[in-house]
Protein backbone atom coordinates (compact mmCIF):
# COMPACT_ATOMS: atom_id res chain seq x y z
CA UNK A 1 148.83 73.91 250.14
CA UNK A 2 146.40 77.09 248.99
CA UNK A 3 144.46 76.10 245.84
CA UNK A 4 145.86 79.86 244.28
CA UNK A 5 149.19 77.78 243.93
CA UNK A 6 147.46 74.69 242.52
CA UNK A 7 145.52 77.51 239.64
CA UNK A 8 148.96 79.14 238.99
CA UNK A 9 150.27 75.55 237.81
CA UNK A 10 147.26 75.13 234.97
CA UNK A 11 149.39 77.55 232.99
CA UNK A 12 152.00 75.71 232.70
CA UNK A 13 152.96 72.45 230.63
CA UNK A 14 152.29 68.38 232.75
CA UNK A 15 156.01 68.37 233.38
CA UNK A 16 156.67 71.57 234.49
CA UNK A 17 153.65 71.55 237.05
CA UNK A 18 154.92 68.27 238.30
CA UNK A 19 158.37 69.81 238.98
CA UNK A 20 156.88 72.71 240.58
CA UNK A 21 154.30 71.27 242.97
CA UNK A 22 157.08 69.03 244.04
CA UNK A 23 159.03 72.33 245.27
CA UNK A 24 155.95 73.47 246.42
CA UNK A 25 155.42 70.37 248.65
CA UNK A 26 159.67 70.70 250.27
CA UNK A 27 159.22 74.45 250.54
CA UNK A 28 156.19 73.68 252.48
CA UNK A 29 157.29 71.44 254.87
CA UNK A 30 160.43 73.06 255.39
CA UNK A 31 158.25 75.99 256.66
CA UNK A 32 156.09 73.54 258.63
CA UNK A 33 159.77 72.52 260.57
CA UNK A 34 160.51 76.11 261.08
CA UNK A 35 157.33 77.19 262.59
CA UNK A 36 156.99 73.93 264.57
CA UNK A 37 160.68 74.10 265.97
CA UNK A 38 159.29 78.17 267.05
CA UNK A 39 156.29 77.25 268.78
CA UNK A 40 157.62 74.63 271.00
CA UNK A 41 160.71 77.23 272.11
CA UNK A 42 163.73 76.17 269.72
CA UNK A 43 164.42 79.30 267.71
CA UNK A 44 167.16 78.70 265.60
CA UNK A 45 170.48 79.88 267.07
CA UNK A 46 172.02 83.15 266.12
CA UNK A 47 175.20 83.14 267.26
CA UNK A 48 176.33 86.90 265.85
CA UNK A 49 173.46 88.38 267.55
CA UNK A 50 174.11 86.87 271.12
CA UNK A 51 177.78 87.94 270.66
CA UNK A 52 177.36 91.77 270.27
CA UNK A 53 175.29 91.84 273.64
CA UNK A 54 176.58 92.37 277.10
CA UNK A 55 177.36 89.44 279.48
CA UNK A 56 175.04 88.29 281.71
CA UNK A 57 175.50 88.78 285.27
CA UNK A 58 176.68 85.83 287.93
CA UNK A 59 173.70 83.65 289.02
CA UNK A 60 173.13 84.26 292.72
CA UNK A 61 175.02 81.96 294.67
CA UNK A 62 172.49 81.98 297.79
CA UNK A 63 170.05 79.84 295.82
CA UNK A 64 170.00 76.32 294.54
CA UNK A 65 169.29 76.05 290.66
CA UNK A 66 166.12 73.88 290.18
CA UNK A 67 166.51 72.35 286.52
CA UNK A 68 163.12 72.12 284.51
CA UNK A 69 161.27 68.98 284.75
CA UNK A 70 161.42 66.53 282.23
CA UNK A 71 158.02 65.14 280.75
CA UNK A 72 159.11 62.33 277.88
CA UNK A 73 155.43 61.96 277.68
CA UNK A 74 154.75 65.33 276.74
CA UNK A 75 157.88 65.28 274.38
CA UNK A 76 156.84 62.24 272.70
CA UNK A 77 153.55 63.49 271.77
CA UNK A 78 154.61 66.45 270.10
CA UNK A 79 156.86 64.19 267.43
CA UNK A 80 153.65 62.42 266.76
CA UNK A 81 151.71 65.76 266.36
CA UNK A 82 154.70 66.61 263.87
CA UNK A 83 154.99 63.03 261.79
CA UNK A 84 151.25 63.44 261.48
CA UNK A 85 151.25 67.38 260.42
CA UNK A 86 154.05 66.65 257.67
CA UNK A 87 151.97 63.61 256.66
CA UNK A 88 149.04 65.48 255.63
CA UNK A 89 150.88 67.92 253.98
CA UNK A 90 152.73 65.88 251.91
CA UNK A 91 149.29 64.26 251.09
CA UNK A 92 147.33 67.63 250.04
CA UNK A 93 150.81 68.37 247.82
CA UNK A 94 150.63 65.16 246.32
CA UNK A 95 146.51 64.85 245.67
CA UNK A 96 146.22 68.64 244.44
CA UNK A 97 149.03 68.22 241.93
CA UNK A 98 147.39 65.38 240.49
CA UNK A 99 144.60 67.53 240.23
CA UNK A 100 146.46 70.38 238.61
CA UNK A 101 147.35 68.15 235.60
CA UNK A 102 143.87 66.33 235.26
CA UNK A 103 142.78 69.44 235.41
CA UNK A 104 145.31 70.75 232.34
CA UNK A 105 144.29 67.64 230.26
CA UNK A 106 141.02 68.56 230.61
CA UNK A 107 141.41 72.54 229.31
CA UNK A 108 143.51 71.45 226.55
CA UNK A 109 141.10 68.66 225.26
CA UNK A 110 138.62 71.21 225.43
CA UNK A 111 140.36 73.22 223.29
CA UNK A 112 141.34 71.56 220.56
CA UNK A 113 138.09 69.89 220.27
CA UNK A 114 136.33 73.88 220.27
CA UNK A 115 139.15 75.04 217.46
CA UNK A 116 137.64 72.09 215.20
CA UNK A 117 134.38 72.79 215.84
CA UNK A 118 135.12 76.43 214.89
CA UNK A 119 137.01 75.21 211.85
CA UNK A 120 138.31 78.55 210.33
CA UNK A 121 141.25 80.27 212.00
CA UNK A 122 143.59 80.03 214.61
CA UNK A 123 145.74 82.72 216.14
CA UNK A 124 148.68 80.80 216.02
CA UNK A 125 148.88 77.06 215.79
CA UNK A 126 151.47 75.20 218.19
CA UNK A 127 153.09 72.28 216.74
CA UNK A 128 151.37 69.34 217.68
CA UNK A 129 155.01 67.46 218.86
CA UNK A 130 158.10 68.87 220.65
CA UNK A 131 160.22 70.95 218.51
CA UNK A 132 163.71 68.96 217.98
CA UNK A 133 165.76 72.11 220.00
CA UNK A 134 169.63 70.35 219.30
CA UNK A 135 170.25 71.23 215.52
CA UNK A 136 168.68 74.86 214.19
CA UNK A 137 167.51 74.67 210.58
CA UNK A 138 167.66 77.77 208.88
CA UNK A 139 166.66 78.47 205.23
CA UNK A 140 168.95 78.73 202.03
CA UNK A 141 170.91 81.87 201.29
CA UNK A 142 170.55 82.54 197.91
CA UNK A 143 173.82 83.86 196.16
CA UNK A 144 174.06 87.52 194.92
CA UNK A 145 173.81 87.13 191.27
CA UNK A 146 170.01 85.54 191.72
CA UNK A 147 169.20 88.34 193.37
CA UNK A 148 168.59 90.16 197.11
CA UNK A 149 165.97 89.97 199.14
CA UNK A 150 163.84 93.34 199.24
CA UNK A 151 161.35 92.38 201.65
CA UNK A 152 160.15 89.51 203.45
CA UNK A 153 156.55 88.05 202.85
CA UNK A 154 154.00 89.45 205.42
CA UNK A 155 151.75 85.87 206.14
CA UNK A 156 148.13 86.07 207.15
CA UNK A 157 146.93 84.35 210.26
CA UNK A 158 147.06 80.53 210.18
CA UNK A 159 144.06 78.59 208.65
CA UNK A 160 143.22 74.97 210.36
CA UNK A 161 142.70 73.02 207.85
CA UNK A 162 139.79 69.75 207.90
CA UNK A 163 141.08 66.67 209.00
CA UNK A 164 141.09 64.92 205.83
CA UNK A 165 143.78 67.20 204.15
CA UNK A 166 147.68 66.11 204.49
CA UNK A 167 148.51 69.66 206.28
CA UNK A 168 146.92 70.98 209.09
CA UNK A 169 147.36 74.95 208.40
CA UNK A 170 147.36 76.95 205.75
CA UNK A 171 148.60 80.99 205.52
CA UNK A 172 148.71 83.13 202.53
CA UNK A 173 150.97 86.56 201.04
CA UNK A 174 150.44 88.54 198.26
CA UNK A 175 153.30 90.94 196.08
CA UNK A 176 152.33 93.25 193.42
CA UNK A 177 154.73 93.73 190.82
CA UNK A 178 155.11 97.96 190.04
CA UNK A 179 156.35 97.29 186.52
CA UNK A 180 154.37 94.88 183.84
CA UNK A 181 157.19 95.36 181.67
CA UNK A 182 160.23 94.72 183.97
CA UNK A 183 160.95 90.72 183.77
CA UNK A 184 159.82 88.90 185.91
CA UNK A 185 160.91 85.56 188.20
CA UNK A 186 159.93 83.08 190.40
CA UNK A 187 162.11 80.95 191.96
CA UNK A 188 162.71 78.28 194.75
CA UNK A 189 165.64 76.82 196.78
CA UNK A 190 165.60 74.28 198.95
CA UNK A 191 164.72 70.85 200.03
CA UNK A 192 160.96 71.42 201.49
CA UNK A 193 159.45 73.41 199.22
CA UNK A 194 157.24 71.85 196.42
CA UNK A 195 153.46 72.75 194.99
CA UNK A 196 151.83 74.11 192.07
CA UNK A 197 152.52 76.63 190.21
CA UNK A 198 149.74 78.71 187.28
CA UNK A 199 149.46 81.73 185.47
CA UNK A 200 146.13 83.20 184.84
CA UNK A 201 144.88 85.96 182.82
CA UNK A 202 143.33 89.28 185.31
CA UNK A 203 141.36 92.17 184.96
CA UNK A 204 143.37 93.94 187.56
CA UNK A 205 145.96 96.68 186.09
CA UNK A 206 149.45 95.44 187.75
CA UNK A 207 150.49 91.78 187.76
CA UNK A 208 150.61 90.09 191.28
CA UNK A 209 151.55 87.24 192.97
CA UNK A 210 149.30 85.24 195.20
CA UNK A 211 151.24 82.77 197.42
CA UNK A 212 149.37 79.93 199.83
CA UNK A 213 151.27 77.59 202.01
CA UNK A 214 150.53 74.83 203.59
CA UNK A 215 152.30 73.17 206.98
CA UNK A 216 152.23 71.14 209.58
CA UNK A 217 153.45 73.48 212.50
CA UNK A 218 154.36 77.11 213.00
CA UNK A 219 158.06 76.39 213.22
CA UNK A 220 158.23 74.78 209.97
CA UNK A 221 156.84 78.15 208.32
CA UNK A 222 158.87 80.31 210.24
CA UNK A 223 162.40 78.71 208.90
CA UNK A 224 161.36 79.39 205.71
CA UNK A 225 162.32 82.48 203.75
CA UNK A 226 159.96 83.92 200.97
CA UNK A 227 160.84 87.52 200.01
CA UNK A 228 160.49 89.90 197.56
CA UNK A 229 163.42 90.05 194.96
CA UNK A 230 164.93 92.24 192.89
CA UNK A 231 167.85 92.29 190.19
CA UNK A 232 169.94 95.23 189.63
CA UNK A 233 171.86 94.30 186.32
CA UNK A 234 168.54 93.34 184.48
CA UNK A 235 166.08 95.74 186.00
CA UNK A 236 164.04 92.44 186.83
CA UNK A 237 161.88 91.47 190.37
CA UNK A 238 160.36 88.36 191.50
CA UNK A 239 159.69 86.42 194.53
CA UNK A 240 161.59 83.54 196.36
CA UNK A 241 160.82 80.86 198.32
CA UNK A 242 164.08 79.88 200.61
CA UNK A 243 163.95 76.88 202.51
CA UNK A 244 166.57 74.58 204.66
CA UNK A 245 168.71 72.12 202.68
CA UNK A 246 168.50 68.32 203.07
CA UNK A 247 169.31 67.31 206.53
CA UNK A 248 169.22 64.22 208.45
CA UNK A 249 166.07 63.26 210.24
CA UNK A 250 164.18 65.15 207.72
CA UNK A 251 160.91 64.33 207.87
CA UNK A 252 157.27 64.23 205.76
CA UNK A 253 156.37 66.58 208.97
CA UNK A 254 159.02 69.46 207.69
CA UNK A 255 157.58 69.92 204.33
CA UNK A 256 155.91 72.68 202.80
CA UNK A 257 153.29 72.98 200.06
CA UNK A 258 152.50 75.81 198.04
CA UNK A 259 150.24 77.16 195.50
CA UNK A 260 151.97 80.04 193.56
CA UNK A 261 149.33 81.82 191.15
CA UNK A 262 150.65 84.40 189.10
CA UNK A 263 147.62 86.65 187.59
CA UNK A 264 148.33 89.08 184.03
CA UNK A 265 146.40 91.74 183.20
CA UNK A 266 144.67 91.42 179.78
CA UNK A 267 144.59 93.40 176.68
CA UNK A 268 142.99 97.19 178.12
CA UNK A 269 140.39 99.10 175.88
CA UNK A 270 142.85 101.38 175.01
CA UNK A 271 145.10 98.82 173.41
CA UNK A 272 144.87 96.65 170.40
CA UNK A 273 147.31 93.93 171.02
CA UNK A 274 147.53 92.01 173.72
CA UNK A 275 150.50 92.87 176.08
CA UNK A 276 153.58 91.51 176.28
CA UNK A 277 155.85 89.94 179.39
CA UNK A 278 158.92 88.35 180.06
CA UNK A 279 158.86 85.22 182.47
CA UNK A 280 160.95 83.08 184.24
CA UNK A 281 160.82 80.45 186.67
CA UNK A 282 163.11 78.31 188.47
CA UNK A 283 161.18 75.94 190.76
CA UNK A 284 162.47 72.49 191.05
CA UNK A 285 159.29 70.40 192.49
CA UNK A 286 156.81 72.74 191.50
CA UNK A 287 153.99 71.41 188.93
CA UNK A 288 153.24 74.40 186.35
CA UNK A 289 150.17 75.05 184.66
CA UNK A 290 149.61 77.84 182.45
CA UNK A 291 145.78 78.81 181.57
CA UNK A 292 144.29 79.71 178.42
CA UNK A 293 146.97 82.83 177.33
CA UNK A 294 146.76 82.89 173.48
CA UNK A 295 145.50 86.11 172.19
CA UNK A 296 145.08 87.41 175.65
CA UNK A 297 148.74 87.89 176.71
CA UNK A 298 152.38 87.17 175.18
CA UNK A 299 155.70 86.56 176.34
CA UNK A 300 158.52 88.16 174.47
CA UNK A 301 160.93 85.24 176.47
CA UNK A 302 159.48 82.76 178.61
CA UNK A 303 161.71 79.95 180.90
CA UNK A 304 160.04 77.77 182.79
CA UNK A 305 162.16 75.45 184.85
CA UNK A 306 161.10 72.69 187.11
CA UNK A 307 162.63 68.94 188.29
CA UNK A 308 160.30 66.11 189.17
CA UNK A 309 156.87 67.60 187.77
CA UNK A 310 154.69 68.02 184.73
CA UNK A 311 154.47 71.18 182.97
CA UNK A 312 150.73 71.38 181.55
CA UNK A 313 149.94 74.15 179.08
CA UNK A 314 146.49 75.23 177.86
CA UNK A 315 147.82 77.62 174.92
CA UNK A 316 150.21 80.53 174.97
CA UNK A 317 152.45 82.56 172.44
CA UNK A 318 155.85 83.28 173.11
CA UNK A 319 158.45 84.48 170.68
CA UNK A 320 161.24 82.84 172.03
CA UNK A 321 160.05 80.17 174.94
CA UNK A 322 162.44 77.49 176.69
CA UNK A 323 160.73 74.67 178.86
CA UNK A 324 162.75 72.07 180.47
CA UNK A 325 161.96 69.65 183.45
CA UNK A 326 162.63 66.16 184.81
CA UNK A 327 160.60 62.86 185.05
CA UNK A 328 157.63 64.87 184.60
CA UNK A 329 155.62 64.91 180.95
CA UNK A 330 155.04 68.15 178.95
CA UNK A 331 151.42 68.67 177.07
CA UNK A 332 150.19 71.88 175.61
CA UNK A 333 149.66 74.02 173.18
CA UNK A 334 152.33 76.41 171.85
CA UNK A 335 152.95 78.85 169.55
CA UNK A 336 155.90 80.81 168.64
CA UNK A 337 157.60 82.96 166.45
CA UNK A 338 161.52 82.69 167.08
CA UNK A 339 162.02 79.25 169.03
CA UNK A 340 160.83 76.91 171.48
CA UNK A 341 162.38 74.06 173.41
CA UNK A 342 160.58 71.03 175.47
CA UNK A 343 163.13 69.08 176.95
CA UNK A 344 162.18 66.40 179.56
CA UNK A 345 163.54 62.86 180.40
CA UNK A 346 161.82 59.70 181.43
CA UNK A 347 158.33 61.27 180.76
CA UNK A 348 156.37 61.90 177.89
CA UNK A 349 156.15 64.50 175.45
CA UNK A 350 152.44 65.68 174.05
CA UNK A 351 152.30 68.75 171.97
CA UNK A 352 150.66 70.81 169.69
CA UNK A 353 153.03 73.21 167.82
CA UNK A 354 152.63 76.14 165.94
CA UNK A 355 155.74 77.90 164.23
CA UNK A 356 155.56 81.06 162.67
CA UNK A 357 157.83 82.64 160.12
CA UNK A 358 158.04 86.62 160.18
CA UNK A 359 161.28 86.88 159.13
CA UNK A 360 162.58 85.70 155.63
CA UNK A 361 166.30 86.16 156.85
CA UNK A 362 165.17 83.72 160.17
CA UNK A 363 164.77 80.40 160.75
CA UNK A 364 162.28 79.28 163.36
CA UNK A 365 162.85 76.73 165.34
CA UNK A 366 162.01 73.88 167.46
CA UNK A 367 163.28 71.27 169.95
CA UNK A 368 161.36 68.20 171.40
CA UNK A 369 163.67 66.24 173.24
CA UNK A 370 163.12 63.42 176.02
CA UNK A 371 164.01 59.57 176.93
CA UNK A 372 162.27 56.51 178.14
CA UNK A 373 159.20 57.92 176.70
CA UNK A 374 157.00 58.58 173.65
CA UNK A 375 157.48 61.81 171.67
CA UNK A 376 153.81 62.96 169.85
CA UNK A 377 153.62 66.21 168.19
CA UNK A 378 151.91 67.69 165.79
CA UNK A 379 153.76 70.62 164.04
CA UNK A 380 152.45 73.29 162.06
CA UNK A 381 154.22 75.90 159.36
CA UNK A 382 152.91 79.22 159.31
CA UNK A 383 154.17 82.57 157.45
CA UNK A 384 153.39 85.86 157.87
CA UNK A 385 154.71 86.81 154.23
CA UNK A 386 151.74 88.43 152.27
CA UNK A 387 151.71 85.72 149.51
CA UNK A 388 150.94 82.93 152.36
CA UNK A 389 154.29 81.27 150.81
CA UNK A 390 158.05 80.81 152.10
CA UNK A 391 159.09 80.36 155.44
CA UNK A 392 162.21 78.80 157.11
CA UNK A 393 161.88 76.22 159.68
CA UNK A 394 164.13 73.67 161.83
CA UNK A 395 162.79 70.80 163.92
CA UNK A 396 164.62 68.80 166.34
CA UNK A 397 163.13 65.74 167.68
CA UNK A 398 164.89 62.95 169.84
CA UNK A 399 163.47 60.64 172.32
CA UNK A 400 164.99 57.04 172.76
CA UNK A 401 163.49 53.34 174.58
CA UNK A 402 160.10 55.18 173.56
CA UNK A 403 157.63 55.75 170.31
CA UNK A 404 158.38 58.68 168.21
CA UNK A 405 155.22 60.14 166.11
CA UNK A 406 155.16 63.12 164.50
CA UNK A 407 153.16 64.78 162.03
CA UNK A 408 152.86 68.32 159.95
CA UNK A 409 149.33 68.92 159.07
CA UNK A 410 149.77 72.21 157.70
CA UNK A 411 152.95 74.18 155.87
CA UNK A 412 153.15 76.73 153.46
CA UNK A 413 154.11 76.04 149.88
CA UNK A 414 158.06 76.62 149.07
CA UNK A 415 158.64 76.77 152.87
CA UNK A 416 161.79 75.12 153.64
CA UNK A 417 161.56 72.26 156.43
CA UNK A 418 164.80 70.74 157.93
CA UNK A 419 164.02 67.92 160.01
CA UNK A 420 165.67 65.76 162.23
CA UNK A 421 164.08 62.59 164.00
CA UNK A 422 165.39 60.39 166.18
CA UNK A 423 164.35 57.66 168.66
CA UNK A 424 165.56 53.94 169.29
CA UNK A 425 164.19 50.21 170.16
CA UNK A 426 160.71 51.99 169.11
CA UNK A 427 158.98 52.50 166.51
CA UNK A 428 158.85 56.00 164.29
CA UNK A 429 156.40 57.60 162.66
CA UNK A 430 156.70 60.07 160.31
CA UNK A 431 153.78 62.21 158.65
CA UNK A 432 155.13 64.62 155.81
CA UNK A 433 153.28 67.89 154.46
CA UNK A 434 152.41 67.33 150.39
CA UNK A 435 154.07 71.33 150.47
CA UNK A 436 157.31 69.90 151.13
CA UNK A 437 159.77 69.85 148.82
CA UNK A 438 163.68 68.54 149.09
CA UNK A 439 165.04 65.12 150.05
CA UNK A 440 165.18 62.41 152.73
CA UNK A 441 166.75 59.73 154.45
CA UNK A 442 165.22 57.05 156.53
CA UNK A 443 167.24 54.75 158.74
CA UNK A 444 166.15 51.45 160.49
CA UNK A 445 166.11 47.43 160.59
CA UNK A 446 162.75 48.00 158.38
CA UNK A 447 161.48 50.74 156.15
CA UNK A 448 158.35 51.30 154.74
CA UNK A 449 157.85 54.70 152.28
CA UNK A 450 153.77 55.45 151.67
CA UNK A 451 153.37 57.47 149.50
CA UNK A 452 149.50 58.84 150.26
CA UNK A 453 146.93 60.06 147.69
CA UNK A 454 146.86 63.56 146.83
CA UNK A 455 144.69 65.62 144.53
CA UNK A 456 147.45 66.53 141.69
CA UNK A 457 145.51 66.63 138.50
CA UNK A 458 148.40 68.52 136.73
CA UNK A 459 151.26 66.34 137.82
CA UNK A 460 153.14 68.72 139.52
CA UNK A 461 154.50 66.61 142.36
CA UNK A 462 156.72 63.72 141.94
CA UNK A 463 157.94 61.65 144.70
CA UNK A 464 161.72 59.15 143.98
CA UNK A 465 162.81 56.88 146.36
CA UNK A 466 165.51 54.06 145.81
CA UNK A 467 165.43 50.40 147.65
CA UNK A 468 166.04 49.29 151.18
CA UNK A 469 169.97 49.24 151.85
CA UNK A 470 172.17 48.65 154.50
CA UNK A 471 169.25 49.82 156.68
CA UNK A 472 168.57 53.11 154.34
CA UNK A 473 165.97 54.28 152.20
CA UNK A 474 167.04 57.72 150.49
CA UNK A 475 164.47 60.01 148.47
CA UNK A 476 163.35 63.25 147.44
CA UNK A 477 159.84 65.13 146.91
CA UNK A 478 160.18 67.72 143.70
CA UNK A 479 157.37 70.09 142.48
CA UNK A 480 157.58 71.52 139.14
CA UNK A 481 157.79 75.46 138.77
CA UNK A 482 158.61 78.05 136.79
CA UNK A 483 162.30 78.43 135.73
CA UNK A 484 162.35 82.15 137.28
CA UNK A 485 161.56 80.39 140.83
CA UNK A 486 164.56 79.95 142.85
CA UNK A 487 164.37 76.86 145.52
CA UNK A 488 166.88 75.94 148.48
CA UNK A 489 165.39 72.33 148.81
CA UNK A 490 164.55 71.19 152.62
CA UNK A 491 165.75 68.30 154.08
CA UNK A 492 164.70 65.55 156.33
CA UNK A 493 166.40 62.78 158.81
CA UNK A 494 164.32 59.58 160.61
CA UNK A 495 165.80 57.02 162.28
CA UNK A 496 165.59 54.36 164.83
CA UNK A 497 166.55 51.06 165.69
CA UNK A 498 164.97 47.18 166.14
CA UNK A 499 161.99 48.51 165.64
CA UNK A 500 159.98 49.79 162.25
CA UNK A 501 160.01 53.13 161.14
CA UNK A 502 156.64 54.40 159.06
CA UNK A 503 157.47 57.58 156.34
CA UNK A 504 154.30 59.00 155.33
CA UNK A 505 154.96 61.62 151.99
C-alpha cells in the first residue's frame, strides 16, 4: 500500500475513503495472488493460446520418464510465506486508512477553526449537514399578471457571520431602478422568506434597491428566486423574492432573512418640490419601516402590504395611501390629501393623522380599522382654501374587544366632519373640535356628554343634547352666522357596548 494512494483519499469525504481503501486493500491482494501464483511456476492457463500452436512431438520411447520430486516441506513453506505476505498487507490497508481519515478530521478542524479566526468571507460556504437529496424544492412561480422575471439577482460572495447571530452567512444584490417615475413594487412569495423592510431618503440620482440575505447553507439560497421585474400593462418594475412553498419537514434551518432597503432621491437644486413616487409592496412577513419622508419625498399612491408584522412609520405624505397588515400594530405619522386606510387585526392601532382638503368638490378621507386591540388617533383638519375655512372630511373608525380613543385637535371653521366610531366591550372616547358644527349620536350601556370650556365671549356656540334613552344620547353643536352663509351640517356616530363611552364637545 504506497502512501500516494493513502494522500489521494484526503480529498475525499470519511465514507468515501473508507469504501475506497477497502478496494484498495482486495485489489491489492488479488495482485499479491497473481504475482505469487507466477513466481512459484503456475501461470494462469490460457487455453486459446495453447490451441493455435502446433502439437508437440511423441516423447522418445527409449527413455524412462523420471517424474519431479515431491518436497511437501518445501510446498508447505511457501503457503506460510503467502498467509503471512497477505497478512501484512491487509494490515498496512487497514492501519493507513485509519490514518487517511484521522488525517481528514484533522484538515477539516483546521479549517473551520482558521475561517473563524478570519471572520469575514468565505468563498462558498458548504452546508454544515447533508443536503436531504429525495424531494427537490424549487421556488414559487409567480403568475403572469404580477409580472416576469427580467433578470435574476447577481449575489456577492458569502459573509460568515459571528457565532452569536441566528444565521451563519450573509450575501447581498443591488437593482437600480432607470425610471423614478415608473411605479414601483416589491414583492414576496413564498413560505421562507421574511425580514425587514425601509425606505430611506438618498442623495444618489436614481432610486435603488439594496437587498441582504441571510442563511444557513448555500443550498437554501440557491432555491430561492429574487429577480428583477417588470410589468408591461402599467409600465411599472420591481423586484421579487420567490421562494419554495410550505412543505413537510420544513425546517427553522430552510429559512431566509432579509433586509430590503429601498433608498429615494431627495428634492435636487433644480427643483422646488419634493418629488413624487408611486409605491407598492406586497410582502407577507416582512416588518416595514419608513424613515423620516415628509417634505423630502411624496407618494402620489402608496400600498404597503404585509401579514404577521408591524408597519412603523416616521412621517410621510401620500395623496392617496392604503396600509393593511395582520397581527402586527401600525404607528406613524401620516399625512394625506385624497385618502388613507390602516387596517390591521388583533394589533394595535397608533396614529397621528393629518387630512388635507384641496378640493372643495372632494371629500378626504380616512379609515382606521382593527380588532382585539386599542384604536388611538389623533386626527387633524386642514384646508388649503385661501380663507383657512371649509373643507370636507370622512372618518371611519372601528376596532372591537379593545379601547377606542380618538381625538381632533385641530379643524377648520365651517369644515364639514362625518364621523363614524365604533368599538365594543371597551370603552370609547371621543374628543370633538369646538369648529364643529352639525349633530350627534352616542350609543352605549352609559353615556356621559362634557361639554368643555371654551373662550366664547359673544355666544356664538350653543351645544343641545336630550337625556339618556334606550342606550342613546342625541345632540347637535350650532354656531350662529350670518343669514348669507350657507351650511351642510356634519355629522357624527359613537358607539360601543358594556362598557362607557366618554363624548368630549
Amino acid at each position: 500500500m504506497k502512501w500516494r494512494t493513502a494522500r489521494k483519499c484526503t480529498h475525499w469525504h470519511e465514507s468515501a475513503a473508507w469504501r475506497a481503501c477497502i478496494l484498495i486493500m482486495i485489489i491489492d491482494v488479488l495482485d499479491e495472488r497473481t504475482a505469487l501464483k507466477t513466481v512459484h511456476g503456475h501461470p494462469p492457463s490460457h487455453d486459446s493460446l495453447e490451441a493455435g500452436l502446433p502439437p508437440s512431438p511423441p516423447p522418445y520411447v527409449s527413455y524412462q520418464a523420471i517424474p519431479p520430486p515431491v518436497v511437501a516441506r518445501r510446498k508447505s513453506g511457501h503457503r506460510k510465506h503467502r498467509f503471512r505476505h497477505r497478512y501484512l498487507v491487509a494490515v498496512s490497508v487497514v492501519f493507513n486508512c485509519l490514518l487517511v481519515v484521522l488525517l481528514i478530521r484533522v484538515l477539516r478542524r483546521d479549517d473551520d477553526s482558521g475561517s473563524r479566526k478570519q471572520g469575514d468571507t468565505a468563498p462558498a460556504p458548504e452546508p454544515e449537514q447533508p443536503i436531504p437529496s429525495p424531494t427537490l424544492r424549487l421556488a414559487v412561480v409567480p403568475d403572469p399578471h404580477i409580472g416576469r422575471c427580467i433578470r435574476n439577482a447577481i449575489w456577492s460572495n458569502a459573509t460568515r457571520l459571528s457565532t452569536e447571530d441566528l444565521f451563519p452567512f450573509s450575501s447581498d444584490a443591488t437593482f437600480h431602478f432607470p425610471d423614478s417615475s415608473s411605479p414601483m413594487f416589491l414583492l414576496s412569495l413564498g413560505a421562507l422568506s421574511g425580514g425587514i423592510m425601509n425606505v430611506q431618503p438618498s442623495s444618489e440620482s436614481v432610486p435603488y434597491v439594496h437587498l441582504s440575505v441571510r442563511y444557513h447553507s448555500l443550498h437554501v439560497l440557491d432555491r430561492t428566486n429574487v429577480c428583477w421585474m417588470e410589468r408591461n400593462q402599467s409600465n411599472a418594475a420591481g423586484v421579487g423574492i420567490f421562494t419554495p412553498a410550505p412543505f413537510d419537514g420544513q425546517a427553522s434551518t430552510d429559512e431566509l432573512d432579509f433586509t430590503i432597503t429601498l433608498f429615494l432621491p431627495t428634492n435636487s437644486s433644480a427643483s422646488t418640490s419634493p418629488p413624487m413616487y408611486n409605491l407598492e409592496t406586497h410582502l407577507p412577513s416582512f416588518t416595514h419601516t419608513l424613515d423620516f419622508l415628509r417634505g423630502v419625498v411624496e407618494f402620489d399612491n402608496l400600498v404597503l402590504r404585509s401579514q404577521g408584522k408591524p408597519v412603523i412609520v416616521q412621517s410621510l405624505f401620500a395623496r392617496n395611501a392604503t396600509i393593511h397588515t395582520s397581527n402586527g400594530f401600525i404607528s406613524g405619522s401620516f399625512d394625506t390629501s385624497g385618502s388613507l386606510s390602516l387596517v390591521t387585526s388583533n394589533a394595535p392601532i397608533y396614529a397621528d393623522v393629518q387630512l388635507h382638503n384641496t378640493n372643495i368638490f372632494s371629500t378626504t378621507e380616512l379609515v382606521l380599522q382593527t380588532r382585539n386591540a386599542q384604536l388611538e388617533s389623533a386626527v387633524s383638519l386642514f384646508t388649503s382654501a385661501a380663507t383657512g375655512e371649509g373643507g370636507k372630511f370622512a372618518v371611519n373608525a372601528h376596532t372591537a374587544d379593545g379601547p377606542l380613543v380618538l381625538s381632533f385637535p385641530v379643524s377648520p371653521t365651517h369644515s364639514v366632519l362625518s364621523l363614524e366610531a365604533q368599538t365594543s366591550n371597551s370603552p370609547a372616547d371621543v374628543w370633538l373640535n369646538h369648529a364643529f358644527e352639525g349633530d350627534f349620536a352616542l350609543a352605549s350601556n352609559m353615556v356621559v356628554v362634557d361639554r368643555r370650556p371654551f373662550l366664547d365671549p359673544r355666544k356664538l356656540r350653543t351645544v343641545f343634547y336630550g337625556d339618556f334613552k334606550n342606550g342613546r344620547v342625541v345632540g347637535n353643536v350650532q354656531w350662529k352666522l350670518p343669514i348669507w352663509k350657507s351650511r351642510i351640517p356634519g355629522l357624527v356616530r359613537v358607539a360601543t357596548t358594556n362598557h362607557i363611552l366618554k363624548f368630549y364637545v
